[in-house]
PDB file of N, CA and C in Angstrom:
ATOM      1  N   UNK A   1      -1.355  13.956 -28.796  1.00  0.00           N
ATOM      2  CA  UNK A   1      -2.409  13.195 -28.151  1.00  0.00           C
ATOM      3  C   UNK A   1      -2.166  13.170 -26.647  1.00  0.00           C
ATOM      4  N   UNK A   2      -3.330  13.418 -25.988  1.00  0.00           N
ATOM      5  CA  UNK A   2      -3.184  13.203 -24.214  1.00  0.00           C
ATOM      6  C   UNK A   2      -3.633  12.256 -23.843  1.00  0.00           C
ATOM      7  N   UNK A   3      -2.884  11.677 -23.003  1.00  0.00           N
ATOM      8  CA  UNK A   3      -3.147  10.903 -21.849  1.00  0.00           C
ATOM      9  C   UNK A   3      -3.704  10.796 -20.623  1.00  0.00           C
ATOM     10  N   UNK A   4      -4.998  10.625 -20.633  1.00  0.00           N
ATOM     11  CA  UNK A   4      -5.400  11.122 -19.327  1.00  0.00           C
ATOM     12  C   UNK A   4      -5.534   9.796 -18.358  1.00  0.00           C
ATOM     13  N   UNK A   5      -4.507  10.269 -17.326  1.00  0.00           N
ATOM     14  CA  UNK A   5      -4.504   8.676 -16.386  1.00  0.00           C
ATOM     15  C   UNK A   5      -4.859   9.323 -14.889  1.00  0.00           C
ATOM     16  N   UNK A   6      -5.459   9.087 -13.668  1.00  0.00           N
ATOM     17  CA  UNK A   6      -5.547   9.603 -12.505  1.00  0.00           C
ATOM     18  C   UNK A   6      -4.930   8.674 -11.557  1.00  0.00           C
ATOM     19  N   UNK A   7      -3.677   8.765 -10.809  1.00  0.00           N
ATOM     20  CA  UNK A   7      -2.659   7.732 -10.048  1.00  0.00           C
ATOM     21  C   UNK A   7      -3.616   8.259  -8.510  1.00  0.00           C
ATOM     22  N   UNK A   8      -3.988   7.329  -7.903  1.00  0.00           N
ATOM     23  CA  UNK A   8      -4.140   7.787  -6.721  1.00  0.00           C
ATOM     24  C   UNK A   8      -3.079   7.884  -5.592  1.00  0.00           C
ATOM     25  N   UNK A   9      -3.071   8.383  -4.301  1.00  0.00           N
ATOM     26  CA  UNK A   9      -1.872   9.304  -3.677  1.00  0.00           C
ATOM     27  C   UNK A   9      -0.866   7.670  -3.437  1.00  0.00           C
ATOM     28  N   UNK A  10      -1.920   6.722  -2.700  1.00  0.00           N
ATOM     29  CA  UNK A  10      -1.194   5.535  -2.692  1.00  0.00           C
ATOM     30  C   UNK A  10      -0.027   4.613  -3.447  1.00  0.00           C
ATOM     31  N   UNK A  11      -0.982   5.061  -5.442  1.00  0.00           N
ATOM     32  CA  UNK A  11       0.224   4.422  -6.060  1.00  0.00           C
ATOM     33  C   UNK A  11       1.765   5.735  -6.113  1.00  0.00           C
ATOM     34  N   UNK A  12       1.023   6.648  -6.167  1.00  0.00           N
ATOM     35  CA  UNK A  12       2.278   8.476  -6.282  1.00  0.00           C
ATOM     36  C   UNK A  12       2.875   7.646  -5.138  1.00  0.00           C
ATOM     37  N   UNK A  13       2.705   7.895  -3.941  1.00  0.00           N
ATOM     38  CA  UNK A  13       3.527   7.139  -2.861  1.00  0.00           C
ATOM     39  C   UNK A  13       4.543   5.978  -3.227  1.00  0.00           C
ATOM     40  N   UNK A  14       3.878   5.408  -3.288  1.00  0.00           N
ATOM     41  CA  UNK A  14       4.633   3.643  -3.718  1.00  0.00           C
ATOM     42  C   UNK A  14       6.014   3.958  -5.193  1.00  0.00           C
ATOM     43  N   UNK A  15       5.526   5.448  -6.231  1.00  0.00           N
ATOM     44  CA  UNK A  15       6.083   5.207  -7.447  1.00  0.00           C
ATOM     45  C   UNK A  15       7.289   5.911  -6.743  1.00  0.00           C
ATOM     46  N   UNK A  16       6.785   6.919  -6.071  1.00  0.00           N
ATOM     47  CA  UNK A  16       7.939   7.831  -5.263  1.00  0.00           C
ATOM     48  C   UNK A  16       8.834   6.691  -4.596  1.00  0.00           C
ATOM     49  N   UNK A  17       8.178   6.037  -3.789  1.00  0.00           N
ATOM     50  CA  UNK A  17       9.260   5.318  -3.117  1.00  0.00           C
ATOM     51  C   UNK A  17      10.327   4.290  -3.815  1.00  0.00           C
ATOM     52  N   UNK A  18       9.472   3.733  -4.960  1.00  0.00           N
ATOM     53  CA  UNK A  18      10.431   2.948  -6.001  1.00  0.00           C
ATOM     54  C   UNK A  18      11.539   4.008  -7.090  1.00  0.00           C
ATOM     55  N   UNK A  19      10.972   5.356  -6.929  1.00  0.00           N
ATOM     56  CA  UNK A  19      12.143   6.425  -7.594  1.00  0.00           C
ATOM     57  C   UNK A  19      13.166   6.540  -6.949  1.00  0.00           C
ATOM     58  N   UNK A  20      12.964   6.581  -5.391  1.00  0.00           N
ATOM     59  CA  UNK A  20      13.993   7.128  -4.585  1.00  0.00           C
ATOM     60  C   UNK A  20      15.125   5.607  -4.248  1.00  0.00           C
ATOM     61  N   UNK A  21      14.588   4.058  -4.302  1.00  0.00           N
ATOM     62  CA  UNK A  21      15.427   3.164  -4.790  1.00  0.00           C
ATOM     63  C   UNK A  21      16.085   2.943  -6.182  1.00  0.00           C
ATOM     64  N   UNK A  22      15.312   3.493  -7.126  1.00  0.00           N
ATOM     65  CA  UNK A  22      16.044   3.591  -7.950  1.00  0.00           C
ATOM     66  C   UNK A  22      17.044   4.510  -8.256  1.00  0.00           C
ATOM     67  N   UNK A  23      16.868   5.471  -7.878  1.00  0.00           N
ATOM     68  CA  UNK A  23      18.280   6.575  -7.611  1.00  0.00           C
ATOM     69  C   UNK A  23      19.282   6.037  -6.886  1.00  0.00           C
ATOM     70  N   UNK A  24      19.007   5.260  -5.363  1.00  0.00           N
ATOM     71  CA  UNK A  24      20.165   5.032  -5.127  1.00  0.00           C
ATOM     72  C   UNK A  24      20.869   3.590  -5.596  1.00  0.00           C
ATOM     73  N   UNK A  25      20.285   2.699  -6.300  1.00  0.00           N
ATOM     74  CA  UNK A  25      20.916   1.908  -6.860  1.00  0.00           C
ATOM     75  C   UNK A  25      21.807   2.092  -8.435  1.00  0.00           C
ATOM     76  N   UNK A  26      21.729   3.152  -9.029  1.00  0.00           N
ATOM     77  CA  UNK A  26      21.730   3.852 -10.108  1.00  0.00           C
ATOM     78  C   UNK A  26      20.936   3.587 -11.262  1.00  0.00           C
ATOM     79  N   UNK A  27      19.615   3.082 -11.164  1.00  0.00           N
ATOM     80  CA  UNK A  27      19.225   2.432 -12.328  1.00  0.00           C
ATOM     81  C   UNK A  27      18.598   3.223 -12.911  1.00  0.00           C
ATOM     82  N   UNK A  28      19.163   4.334 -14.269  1.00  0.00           N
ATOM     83  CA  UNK A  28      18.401   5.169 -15.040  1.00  0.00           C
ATOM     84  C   UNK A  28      17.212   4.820 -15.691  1.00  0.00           C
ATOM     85  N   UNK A  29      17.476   3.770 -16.216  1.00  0.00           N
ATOM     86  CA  UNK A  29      16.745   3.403 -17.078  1.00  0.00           C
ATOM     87  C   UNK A  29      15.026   3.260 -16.286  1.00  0.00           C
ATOM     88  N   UNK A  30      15.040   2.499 -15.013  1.00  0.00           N
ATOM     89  CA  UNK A  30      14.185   2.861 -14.463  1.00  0.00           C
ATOM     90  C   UNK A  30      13.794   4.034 -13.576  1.00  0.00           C
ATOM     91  N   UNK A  31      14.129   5.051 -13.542  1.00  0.00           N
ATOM     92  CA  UNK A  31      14.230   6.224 -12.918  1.00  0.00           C
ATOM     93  C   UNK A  31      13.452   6.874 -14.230  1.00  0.00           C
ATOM     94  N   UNK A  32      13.734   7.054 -15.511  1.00  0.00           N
ATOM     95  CA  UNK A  32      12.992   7.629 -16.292  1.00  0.00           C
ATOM     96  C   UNK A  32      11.826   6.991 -16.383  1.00  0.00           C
ATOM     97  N   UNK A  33      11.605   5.370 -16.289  1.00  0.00           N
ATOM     98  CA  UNK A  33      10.330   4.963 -16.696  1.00  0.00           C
ATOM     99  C   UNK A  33       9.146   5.297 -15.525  1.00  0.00           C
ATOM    100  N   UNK A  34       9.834   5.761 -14.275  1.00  0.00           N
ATOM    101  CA  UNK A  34       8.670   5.991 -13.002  1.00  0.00           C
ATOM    102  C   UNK A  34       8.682   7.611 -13.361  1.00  0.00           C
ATOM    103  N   UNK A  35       9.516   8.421 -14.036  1.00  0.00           N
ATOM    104  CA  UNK A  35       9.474   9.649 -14.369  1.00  0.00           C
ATOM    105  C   UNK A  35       8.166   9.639 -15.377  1.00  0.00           C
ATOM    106  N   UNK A  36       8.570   8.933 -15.974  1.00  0.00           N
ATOM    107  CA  UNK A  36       7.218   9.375 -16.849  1.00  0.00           C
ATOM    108  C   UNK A  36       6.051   8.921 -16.855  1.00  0.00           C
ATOM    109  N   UNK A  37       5.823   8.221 -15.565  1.00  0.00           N
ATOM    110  CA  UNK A  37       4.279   7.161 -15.356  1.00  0.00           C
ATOM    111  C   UNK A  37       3.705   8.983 -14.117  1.00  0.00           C
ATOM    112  N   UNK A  38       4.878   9.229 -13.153  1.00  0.00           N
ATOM    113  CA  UNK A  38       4.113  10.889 -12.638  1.00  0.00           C
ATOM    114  C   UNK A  38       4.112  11.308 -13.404  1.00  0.00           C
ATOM    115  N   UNK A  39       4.501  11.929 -14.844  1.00  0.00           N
ATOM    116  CA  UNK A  39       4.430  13.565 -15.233  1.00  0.00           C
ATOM    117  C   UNK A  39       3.279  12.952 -16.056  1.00  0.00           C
ATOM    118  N   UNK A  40       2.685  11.509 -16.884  1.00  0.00           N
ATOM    119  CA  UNK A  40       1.523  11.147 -17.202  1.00  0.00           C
ATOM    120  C   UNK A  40       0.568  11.822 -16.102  1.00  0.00           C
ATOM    121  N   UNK A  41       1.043  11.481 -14.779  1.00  0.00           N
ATOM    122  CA  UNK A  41      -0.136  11.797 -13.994  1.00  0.00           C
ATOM    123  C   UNK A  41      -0.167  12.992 -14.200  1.00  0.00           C
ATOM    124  N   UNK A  42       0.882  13.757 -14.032  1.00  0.00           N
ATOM    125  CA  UNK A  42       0.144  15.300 -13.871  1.00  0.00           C
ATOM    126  C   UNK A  42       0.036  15.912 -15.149  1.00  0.00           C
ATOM    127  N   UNK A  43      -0.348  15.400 -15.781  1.00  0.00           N
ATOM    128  CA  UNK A  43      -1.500  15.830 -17.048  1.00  0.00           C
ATOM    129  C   UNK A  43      -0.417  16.121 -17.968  1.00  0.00           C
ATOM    130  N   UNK A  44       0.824  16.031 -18.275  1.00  0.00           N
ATOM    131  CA  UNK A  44       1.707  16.672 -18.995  1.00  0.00           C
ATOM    132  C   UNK A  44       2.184  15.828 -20.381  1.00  0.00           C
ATOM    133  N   UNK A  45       1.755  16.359 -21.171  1.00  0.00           N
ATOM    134  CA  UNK A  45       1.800  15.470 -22.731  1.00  0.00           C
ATOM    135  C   UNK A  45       2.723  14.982 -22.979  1.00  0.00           C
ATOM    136  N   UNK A  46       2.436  13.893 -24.107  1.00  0.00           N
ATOM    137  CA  UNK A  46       3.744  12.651 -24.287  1.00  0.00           C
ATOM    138  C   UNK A  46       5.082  13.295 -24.762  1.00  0.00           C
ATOM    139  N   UNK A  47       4.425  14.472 -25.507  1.00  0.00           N
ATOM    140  CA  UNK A  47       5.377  14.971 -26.464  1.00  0.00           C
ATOM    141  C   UNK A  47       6.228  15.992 -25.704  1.00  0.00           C
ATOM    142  N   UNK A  48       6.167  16.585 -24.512  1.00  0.00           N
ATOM    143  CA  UNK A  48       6.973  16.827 -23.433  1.00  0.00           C
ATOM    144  C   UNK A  48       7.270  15.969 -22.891  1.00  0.00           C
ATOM    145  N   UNK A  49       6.967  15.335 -22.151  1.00  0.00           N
ATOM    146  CA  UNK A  49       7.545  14.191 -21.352  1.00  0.00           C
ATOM    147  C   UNK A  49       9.015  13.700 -22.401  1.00  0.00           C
ATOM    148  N   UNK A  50       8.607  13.365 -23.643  1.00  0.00           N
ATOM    149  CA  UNK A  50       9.814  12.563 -23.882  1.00  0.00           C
ATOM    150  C   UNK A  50      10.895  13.859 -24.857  1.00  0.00           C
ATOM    151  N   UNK A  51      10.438  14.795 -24.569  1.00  0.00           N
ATOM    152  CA  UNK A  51      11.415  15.898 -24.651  1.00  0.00           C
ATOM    153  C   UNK A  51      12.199  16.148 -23.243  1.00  0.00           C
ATOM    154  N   UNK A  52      11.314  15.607 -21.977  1.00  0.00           N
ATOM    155  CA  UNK A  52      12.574  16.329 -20.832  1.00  0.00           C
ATOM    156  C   UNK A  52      13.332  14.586 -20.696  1.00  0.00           C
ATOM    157  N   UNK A  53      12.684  14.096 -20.879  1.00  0.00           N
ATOM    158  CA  UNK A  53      13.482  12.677 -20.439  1.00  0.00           C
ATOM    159  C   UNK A  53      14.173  12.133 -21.608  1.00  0.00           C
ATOM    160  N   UNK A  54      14.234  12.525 -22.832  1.00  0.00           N
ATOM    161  CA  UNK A  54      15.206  12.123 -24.036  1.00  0.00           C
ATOM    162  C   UNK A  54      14.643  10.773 -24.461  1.00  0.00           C
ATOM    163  N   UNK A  55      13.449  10.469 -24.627  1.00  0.00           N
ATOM    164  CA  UNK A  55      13.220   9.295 -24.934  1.00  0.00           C
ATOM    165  C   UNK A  55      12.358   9.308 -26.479  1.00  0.00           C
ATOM    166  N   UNK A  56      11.628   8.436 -26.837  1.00  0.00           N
ATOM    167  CA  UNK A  56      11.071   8.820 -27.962  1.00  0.00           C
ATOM    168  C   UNK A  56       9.222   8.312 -27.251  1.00  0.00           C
ATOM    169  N   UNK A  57       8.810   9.273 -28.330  1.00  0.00           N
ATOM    170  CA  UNK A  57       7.623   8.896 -27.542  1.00  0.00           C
ATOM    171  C   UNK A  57       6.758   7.486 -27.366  1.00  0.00           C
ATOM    172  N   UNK A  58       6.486   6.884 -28.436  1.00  0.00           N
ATOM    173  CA  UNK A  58       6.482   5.488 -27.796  1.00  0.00           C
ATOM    174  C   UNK A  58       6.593   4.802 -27.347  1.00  0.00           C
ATOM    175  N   UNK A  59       7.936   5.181 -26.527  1.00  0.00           N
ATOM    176  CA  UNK A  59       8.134   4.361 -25.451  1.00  0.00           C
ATOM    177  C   UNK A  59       7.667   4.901 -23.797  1.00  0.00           C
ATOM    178  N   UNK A  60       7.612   6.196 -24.461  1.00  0.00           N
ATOM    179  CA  UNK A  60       6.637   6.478 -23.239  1.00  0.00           C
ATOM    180  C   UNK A  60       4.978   6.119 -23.352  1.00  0.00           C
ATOM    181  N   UNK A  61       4.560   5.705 -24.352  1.00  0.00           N
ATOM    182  CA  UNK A  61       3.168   4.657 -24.801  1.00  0.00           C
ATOM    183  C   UNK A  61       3.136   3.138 -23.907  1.00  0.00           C
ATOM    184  N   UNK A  62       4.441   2.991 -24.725  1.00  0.00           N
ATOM    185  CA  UNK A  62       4.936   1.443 -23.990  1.00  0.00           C
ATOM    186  C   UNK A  62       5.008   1.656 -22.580  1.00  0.00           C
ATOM    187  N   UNK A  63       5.318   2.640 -22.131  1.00  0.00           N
ATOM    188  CA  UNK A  63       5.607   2.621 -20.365  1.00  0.00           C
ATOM    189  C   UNK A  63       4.249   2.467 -19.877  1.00  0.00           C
ATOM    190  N   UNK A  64       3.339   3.415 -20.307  1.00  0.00           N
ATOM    191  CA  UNK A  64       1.880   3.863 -19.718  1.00  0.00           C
ATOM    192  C   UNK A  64       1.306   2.246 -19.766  1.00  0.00           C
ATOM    193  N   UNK A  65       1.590   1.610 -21.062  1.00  0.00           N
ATOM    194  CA  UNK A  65       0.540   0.607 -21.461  1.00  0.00           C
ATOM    195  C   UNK A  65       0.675  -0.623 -20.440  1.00  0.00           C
ATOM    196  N   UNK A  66       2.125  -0.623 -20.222  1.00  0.00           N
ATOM    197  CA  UNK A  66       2.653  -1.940 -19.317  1.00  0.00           C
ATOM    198  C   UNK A  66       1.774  -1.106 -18.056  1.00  0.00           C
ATOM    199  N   UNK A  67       2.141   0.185 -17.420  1.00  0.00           N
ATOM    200  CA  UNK A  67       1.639   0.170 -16.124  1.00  0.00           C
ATOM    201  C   UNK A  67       0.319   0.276 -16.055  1.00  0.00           C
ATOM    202  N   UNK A  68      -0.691   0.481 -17.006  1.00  0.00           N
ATOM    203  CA  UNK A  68      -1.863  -0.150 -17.692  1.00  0.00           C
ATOM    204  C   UNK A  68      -2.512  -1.208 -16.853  1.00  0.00           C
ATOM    205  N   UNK A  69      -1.466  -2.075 -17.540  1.00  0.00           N
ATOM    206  CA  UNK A  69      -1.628  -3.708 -17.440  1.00  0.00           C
ATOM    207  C   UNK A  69      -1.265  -4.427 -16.104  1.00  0.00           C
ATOM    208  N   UNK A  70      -0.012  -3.910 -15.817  1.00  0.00           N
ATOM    209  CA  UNK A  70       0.653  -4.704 -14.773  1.00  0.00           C
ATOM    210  C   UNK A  70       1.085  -3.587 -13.398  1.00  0.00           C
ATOM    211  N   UNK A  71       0.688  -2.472 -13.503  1.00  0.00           N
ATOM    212  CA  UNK A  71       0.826  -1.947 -12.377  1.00  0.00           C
ATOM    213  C   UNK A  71       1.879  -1.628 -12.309  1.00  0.00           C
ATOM    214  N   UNK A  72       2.485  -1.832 -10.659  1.00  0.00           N
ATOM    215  CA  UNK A  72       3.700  -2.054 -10.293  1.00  0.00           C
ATOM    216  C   UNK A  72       4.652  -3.146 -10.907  1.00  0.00           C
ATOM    217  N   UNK A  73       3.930  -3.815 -10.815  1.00  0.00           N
ATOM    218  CA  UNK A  73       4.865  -5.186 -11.223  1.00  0.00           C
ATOM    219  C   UNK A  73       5.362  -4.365 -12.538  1.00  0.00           C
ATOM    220  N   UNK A  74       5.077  -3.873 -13.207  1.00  0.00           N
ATOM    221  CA  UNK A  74       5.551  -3.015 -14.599  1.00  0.00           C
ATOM    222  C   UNK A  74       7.019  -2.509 -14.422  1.00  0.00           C
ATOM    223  N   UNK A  75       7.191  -2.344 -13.213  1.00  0.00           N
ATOM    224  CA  UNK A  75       8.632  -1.606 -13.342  1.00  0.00           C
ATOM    225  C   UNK A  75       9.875  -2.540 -12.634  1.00  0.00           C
ATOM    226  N   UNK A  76       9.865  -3.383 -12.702  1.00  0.00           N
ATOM    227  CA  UNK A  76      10.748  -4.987 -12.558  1.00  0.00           C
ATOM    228  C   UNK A  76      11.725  -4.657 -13.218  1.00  0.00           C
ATOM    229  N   UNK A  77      12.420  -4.667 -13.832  1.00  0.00           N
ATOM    230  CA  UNK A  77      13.033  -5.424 -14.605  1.00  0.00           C
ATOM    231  C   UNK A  77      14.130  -6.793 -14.672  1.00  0.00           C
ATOM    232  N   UNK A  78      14.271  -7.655 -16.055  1.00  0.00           N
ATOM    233  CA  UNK A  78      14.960  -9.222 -15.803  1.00  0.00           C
ATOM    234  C   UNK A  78      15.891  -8.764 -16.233  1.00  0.00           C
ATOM    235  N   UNK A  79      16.915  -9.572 -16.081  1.00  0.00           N
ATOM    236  CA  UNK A  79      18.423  -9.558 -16.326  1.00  0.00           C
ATOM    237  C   UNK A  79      18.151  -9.807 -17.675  1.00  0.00           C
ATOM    238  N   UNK A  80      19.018  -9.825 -18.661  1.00  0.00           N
ATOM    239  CA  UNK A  80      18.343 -10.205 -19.995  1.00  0.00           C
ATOM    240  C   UNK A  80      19.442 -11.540 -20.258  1.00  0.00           C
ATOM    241  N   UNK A  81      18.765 -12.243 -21.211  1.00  0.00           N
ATOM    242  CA  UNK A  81      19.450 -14.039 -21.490  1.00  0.00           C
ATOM    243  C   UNK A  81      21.080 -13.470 -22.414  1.00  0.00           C
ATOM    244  N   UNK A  82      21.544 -14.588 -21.811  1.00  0.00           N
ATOM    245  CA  UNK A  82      22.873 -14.921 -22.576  1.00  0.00           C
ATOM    246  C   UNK A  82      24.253 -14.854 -21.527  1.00  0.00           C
ATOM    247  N   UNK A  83      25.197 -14.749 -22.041  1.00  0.00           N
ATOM    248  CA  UNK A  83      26.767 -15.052 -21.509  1.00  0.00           C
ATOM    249  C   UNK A  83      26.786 -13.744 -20.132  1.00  0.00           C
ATOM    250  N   UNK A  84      26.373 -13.696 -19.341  1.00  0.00           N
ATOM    251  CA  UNK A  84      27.234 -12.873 -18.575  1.00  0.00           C
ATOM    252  C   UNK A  84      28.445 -11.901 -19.201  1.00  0.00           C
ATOM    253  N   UNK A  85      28.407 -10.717 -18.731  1.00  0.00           N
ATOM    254  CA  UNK A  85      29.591 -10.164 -19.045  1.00  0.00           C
ATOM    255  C   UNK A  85      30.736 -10.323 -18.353  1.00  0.00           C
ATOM    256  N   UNK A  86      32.037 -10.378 -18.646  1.00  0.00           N
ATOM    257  CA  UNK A  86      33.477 -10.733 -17.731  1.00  0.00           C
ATOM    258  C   UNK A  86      34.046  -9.852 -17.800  1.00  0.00           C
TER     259      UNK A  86
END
């Protein structure tokens, strides 16, 4: 199934610029999820996408759907609840 989404240059700009912080902070996890909100853009199916990025495809569903919904704000992420690690 394809995805057809059209990012205009503004948000490509903005996703680029949140890739290139996320590289240097090391955060993979978000580095793949802005990976696969461009290669959505450039027309390239789910079922590649989560063949070059090792993911499963639903969660590249889940990625599209949040940035869907919430845009930028989509690629946040919270600390998650409980004990700190020591």
């Amino acid at each position: 199934m394809r995805i057809r989404i059209s990012l205009s240059s503004q948000s490509v700009a903005q996703l680029l610029e949140r890739l290139h912080q996320a590289y240097a902070r090391g955060q993979l996890r978000l580095v793949k999820r802005i990976h696969a909100i461009l290669y959505i853009g450039e027309g390239k199916s789910v079922a590649d996408i989560s063949t070059i990025l090792d993911l499963s495809p639903q969660t590249i569903y889940n990625y599209m759907a949040a940035f869907i919904l919430k845009g930028l704000a989509s690629l946040v992420y919270q600390r998650p609840a409980g004990r700190p690690p020591s």
